[in-house]
Protein backbone atom coordinates (compact mmCIF):
# COMPACT_ATOMS: atom_id res chain seq x y z
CA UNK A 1 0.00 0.00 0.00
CA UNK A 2 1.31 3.20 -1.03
CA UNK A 3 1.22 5.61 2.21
CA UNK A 4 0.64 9.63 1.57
CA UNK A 5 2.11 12.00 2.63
CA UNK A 6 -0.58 14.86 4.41
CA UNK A 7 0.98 18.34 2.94
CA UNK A 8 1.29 19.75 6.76
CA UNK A 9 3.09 17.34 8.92
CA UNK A 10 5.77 16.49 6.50
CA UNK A 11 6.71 20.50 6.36
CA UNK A 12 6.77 20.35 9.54
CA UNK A 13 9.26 16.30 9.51
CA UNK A 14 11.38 18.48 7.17
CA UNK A 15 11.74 21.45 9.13
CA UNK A 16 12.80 19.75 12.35
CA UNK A 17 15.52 17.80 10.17
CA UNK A 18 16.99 20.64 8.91
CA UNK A 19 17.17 22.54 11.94
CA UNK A 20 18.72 19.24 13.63
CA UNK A 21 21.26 18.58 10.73
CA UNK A 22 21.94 22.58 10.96
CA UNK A 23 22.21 23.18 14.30
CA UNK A 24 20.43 25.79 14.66
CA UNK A 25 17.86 23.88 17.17
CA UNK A 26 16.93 27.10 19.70
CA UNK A 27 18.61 26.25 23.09
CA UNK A 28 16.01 24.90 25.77
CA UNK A 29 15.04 27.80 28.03
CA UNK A 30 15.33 25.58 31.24
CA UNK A 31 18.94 23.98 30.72
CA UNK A 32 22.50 25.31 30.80
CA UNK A 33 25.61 23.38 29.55
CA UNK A 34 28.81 23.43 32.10
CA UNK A 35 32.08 22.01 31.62
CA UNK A 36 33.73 21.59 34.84
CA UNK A 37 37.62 20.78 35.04
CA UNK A 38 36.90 21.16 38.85
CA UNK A 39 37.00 17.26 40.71
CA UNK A 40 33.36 16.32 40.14
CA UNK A 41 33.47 15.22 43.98
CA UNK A 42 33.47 18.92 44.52
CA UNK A 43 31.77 20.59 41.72
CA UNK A 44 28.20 18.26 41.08
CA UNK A 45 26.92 18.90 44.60
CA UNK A 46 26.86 22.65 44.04
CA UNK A 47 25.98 22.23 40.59
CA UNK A 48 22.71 20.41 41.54
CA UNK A 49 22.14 22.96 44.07
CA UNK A 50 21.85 25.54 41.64
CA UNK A 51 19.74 22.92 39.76
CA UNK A 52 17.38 22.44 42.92
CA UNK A 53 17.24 26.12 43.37
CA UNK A 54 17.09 27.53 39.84
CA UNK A 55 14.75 25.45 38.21
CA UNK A 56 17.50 25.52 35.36
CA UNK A 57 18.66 21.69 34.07
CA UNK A 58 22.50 21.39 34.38
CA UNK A 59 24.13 19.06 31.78
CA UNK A 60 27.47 18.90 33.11
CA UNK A 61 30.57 17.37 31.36
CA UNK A 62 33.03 16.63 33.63
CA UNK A 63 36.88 15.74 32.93
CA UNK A 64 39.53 12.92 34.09
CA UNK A 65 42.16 13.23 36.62
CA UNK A 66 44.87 12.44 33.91
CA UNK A 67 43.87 15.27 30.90
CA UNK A 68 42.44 17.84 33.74
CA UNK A 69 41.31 20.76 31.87
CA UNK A 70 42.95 20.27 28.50
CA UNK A 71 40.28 17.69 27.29
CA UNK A 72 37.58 20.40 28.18
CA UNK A 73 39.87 22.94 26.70
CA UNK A 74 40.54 21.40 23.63
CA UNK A 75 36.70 20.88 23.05
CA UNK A 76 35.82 24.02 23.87
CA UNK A 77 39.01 25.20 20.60
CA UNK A 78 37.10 22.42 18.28
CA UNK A 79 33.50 23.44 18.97
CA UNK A 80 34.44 27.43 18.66
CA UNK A 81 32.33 27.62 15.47
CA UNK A 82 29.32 25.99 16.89
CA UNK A 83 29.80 26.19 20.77
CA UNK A 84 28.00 23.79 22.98
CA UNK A 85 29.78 24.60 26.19
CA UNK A 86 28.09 27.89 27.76
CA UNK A 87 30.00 27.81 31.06
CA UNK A 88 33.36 26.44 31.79
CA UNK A 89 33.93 25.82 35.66
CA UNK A 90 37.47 25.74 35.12
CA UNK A 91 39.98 24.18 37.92
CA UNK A 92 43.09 26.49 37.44
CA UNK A 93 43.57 30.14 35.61
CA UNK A 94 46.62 29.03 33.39
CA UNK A 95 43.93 27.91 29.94
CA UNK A 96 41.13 30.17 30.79
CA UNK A 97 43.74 32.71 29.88
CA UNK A 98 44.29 31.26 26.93
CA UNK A 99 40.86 30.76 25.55
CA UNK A 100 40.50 34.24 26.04
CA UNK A 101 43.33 35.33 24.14
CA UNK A 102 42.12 33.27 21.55
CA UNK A 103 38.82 35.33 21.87
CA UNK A 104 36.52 32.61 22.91
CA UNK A 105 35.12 34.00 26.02
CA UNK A 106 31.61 35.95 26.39
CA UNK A 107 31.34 39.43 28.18
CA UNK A 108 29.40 39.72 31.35
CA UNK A 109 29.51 42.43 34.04
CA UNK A 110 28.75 39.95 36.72
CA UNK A 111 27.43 42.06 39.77
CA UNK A 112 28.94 39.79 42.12
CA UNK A 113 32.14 39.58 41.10
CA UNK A 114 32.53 43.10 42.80
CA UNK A 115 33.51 42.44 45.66
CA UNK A 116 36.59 40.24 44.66
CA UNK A 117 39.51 41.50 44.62
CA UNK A 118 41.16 42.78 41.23
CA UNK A 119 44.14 40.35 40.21
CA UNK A 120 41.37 37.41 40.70
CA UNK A 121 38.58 39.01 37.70
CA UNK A 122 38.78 40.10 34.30
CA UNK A 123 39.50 43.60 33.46
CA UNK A 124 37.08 43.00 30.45
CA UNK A 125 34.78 40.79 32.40
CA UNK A 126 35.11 38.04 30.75
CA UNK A 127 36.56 35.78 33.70
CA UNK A 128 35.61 35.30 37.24
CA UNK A 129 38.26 33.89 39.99
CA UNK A 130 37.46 31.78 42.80
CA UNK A 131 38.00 29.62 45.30
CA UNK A 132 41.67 29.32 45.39
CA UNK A 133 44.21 25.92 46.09
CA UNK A 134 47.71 26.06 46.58
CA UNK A 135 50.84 24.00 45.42
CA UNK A 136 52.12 22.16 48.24
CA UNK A 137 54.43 19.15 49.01
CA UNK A 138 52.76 16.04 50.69
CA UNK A 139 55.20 14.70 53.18
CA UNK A 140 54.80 10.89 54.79
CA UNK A 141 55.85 11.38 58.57
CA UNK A 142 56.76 7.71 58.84
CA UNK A 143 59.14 7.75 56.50
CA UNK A 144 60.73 11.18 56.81
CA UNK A 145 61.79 12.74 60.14
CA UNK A 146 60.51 16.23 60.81
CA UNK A 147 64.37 17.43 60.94
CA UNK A 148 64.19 16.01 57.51
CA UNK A 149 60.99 17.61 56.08
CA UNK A 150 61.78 19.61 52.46
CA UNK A 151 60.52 22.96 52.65
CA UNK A 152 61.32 23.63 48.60
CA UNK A 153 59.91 22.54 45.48
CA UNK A 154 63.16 22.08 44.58
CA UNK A 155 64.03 19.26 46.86
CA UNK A 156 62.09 17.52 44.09
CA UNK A 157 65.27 17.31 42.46
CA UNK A 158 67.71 16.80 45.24
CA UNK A 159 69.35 12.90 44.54
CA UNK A 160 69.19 12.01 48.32
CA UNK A 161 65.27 11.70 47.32
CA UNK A 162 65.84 9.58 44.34
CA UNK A 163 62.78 7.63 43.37
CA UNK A 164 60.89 8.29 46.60
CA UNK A 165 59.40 11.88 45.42
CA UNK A 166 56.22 12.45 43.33
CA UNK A 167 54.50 14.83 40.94
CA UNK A 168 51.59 14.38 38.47
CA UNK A 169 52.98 14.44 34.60
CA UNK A 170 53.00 18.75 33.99
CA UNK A 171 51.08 18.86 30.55
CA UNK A 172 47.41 19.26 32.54
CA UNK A 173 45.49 20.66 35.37
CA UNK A 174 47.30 22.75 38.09
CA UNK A 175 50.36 21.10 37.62
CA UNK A 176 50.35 22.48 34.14
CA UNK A 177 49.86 25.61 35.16
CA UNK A 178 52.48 25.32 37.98
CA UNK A 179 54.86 24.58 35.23
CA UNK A 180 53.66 27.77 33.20
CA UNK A 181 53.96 30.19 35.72
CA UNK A 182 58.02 28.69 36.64
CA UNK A 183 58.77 29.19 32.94
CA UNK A 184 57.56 32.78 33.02
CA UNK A 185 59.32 33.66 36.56
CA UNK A 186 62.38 31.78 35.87
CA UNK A 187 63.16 31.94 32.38
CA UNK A 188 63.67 28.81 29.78
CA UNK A 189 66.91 27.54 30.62
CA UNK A 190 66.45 27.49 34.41
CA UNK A 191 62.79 25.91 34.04
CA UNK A 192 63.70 23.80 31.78
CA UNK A 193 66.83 22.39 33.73
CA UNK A 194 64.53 22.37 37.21
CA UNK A 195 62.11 20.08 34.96
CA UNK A 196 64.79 17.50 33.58
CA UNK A 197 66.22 16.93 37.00
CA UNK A 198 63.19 16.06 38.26
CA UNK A 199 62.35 14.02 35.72
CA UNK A 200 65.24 11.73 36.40
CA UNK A 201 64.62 11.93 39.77
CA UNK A 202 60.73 11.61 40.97
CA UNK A 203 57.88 9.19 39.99
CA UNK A 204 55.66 11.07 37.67
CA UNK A 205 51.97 9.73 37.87
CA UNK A 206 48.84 10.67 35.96
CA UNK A 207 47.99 13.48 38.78
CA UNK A 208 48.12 15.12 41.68
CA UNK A 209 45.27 13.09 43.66
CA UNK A 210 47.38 9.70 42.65
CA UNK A 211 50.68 11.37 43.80
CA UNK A 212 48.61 12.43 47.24
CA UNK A 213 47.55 8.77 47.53
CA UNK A 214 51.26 7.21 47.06
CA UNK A 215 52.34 9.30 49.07
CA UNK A 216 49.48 8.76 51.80
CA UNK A 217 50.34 4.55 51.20
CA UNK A 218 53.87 5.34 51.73
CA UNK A 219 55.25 4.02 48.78
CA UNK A 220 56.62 7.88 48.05
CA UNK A 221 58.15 9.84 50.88
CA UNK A 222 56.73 13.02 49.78
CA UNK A 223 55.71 14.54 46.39
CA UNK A 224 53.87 17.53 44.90
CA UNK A 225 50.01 18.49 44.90
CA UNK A 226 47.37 20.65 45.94
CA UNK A 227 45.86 21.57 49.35
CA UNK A 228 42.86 19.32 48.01
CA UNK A 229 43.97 16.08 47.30
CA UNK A 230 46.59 16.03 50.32
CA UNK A 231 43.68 17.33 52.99
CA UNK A 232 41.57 14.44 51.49
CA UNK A 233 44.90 12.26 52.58
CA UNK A 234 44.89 13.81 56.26
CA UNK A 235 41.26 13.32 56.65
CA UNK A 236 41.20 9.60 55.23
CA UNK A 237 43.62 9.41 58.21
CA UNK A 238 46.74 8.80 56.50
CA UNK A 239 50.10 9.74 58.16
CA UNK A 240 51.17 12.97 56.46
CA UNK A 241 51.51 16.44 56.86
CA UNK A 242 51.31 19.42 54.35
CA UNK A 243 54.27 22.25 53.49
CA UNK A 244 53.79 25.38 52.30
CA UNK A 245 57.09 25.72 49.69
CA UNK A 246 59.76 27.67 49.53
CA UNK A 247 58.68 30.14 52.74
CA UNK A 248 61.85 31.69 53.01
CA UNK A 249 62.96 35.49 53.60
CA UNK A 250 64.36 34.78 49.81
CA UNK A 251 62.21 32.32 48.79
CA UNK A 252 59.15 32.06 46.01
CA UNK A 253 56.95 31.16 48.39
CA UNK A 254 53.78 29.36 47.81
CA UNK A 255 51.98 29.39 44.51
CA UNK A 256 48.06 30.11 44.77
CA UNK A 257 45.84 28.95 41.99
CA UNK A 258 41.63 30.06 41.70
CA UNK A 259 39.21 28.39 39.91
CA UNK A 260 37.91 30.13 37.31
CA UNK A 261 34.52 30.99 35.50
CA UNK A 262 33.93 32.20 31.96
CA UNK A 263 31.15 31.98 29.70
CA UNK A 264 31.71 30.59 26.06
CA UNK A 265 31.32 33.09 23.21
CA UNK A 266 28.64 31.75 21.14
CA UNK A 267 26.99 29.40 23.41
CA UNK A 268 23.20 29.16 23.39
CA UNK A 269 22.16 29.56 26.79
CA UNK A 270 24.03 32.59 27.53
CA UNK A 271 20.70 33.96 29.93
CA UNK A 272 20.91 30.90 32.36
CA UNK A 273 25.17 30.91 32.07
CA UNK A 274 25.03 34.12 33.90
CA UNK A 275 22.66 33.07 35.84
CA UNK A 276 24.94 30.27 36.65
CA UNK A 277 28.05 32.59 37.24
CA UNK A 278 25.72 34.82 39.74
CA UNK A 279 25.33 31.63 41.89
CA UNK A 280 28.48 30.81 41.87
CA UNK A 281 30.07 33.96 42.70
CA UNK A 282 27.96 34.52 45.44
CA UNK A 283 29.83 34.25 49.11
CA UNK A 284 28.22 30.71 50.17
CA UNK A 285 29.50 29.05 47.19
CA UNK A 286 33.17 29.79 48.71
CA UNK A 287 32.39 29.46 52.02
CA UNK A 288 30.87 25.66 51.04
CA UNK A 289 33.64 25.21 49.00
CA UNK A 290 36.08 26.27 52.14
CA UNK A 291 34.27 24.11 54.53
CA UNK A 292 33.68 21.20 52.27
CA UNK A 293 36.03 18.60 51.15
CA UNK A 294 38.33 19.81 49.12
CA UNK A 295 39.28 23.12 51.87
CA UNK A 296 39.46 25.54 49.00
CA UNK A 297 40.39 29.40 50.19
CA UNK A 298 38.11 31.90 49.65
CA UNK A 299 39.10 34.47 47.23
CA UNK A 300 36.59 37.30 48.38
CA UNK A 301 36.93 39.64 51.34
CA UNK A 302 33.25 39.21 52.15
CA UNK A 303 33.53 35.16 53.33
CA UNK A 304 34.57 34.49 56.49
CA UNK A 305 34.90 31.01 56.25
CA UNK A 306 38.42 29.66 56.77
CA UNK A 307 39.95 26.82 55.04
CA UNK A 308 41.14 23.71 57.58
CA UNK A 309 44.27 23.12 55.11
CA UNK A 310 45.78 26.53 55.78
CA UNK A 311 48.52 26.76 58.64
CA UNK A 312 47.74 29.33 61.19
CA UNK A 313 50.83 30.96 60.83
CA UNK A 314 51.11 33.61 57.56
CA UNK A 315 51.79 32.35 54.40
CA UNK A 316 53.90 34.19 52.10
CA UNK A 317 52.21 33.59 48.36
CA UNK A 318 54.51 33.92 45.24
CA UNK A 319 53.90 36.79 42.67
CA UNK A 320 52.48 35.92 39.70
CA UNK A 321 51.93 36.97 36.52
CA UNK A 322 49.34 34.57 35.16
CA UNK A 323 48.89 36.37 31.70
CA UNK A 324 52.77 35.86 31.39
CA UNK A 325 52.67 32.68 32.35
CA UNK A 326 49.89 31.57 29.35
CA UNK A 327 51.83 33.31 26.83
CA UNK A 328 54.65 30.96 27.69
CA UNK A 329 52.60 27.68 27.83
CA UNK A 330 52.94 27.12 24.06
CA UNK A 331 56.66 26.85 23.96
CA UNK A 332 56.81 25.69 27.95
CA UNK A 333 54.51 22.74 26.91
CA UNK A 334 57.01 21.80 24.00
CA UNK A 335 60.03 21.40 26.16
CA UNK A 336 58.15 19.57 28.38
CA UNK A 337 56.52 16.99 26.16
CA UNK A 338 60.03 16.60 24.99
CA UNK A 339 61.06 16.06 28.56
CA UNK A 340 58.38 14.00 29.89
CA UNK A 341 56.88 12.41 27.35
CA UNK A 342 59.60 11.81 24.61
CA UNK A 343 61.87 10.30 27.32
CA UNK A 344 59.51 7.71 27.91
């Protein structure tokens, strides 16, 4: 039997293929797409908050430990021409940096970013920081003696230490950026010498929560990671201890990394994205954040919640140029590649 076709519905068959095929589908009023390099430990809870509270559907992507950030990153570069990211929670400052200078990033005078302070939001408001975690060694007090402790990231290279130190491979996440920001403050040839020697010298594992872990087991005596994964270590009851770096009258000191927020240029639910960012920006978010799991510090003046991983003494944070430092990733991540993974 030959079926026919009524005039009316198969416009209307047609129409929906074509905008499907097109992508040019309008965006759901009720949803809002997130990409969140952030653990998703840390990051769903508040996202479903938001949810809960909002009325607005999250459809979060969320990343592995072992390409942190630069899987989001590099989908957020291939979908440029037809975005489907409209937020990126982002887990370190380093690649938001560079999407923006690639002029990916959406403009949005977010009222609550006011009260933060200036180095940690864009000039052109078209990044929000928050929620900071620092770079710290992991040290197991059973097998080193607190005369013993290292109080430099450069102990990572010191041969006494020789297969018994740690640090995630430094082509993702924090540890990325970590690298970045030495290659802007110390130059190529002093960077690049730091990151050979410790290359013969430490275990390099797939990230920072792993080198926590071994660390935490005692199969490493210390190793390098944030305030995150190594409070996670202390509160699982493992026999460690954290140190701030390189606190010295002459020293770096301790690097401090946000989070940060952007929306994606482009991206189809730009309305509930800012709605998104407003939430997130506003001082409970931190203060969860601070009190929560992963002990993250609050980056505005207005939360008074305090981190448990910070010491009670001062800490003396390194200067950074972060918009140096992302200028420098394409050649820093070359050498180190070369150094890291070409070795192999």
């Amino acid at each position: 039997m030959r079926i026919k076709c009524v005039k009316q519905p198969c416009a209307l068959v047609i129409a929906v293929f074509i905008l499907t095929v097109t992508g040019c589908w309008s965006p759901a009023d009720d949803e809002v797409i997130v990409y969140a390099a952030l653990d998703r430990e840390f990051s769903e809870p508040i996202l479903n908050e938001f949810e809960r509270d909002s009325g607005v559907r999250v459809l979060a992507k969320y990343d592995i430990e072992s390409t942190k950030t630069i899987g989001l990153v590099r989908a957020i570069i291939q979908e440029q021409n037809r975005p489907r990211c409209d937020l990126f929670w982002n887990n370190e400052i380093l690649h938001t940096l560079r999407l923006q200078k690639m002029g990916l990033l959406d403009v949005y005078a977010a009222p609550n970013a006011e009260p933060f302070p200036a180095n940690h939001r864009s000039p052109d408001h078209d990044w929000f920081g928050l929620a900071a975690r620092a770079r710290v060694l992991i040290v197991n007090t059973e097998l080193v003696s607190k005369d013993d402790f290292p109080d430099s990231i450069e102990d990572l290279t010191d041969e006494k230490w020789r297969g018994k130190v740690g640090i995630a491979k430094p082509l993702a996440g924090t540890t990325a950026t970590h690298a970045a920001v030495l290659f802007a403050t110390w130059g190529n040839a002093r960077a690049t010498a730091f990151f050979r020697a410790v290359k013969q010298n430490a275990d390099v594992l797939s990230g920072n929560k792993q080198v926590a872990a071994a660390v935490g087991r005692g199969q490493l005596a210390f190793g390098i990671t944030d305030t995150d994964d190594a409070i996670i270590e202390i509160d699982n009851g493992m026999p460690v201890e954290i140190v701030f770096p390189d606190q010295q009258v002459d020293g770096l000191g301790s690097l401090s990394i946000p989070n940060t927020l952007c929306i994606i240029k482009g991206s189809r639910n730009t309305k509930n994205a800012r709605r998104l960012i407003d939430y997130l920006l506003a001082p409970n978010v931190e203060a969860k954040l601070a009190r929560g799991q992963s002990a993250q510090f609050p980056v505005s003046p207005s939360v008074e919640a305090r981190s448990r991983a910070l010491p009670e003494r001062e800490i003396k944070w390194m200067e950074v140029n972060f918009a140096a430092a992302a200028d420098e990733w394409d050649s820093a991540s070359q050498t180190l590649r070369e150094i890291f993974v070409s070795a192999d």
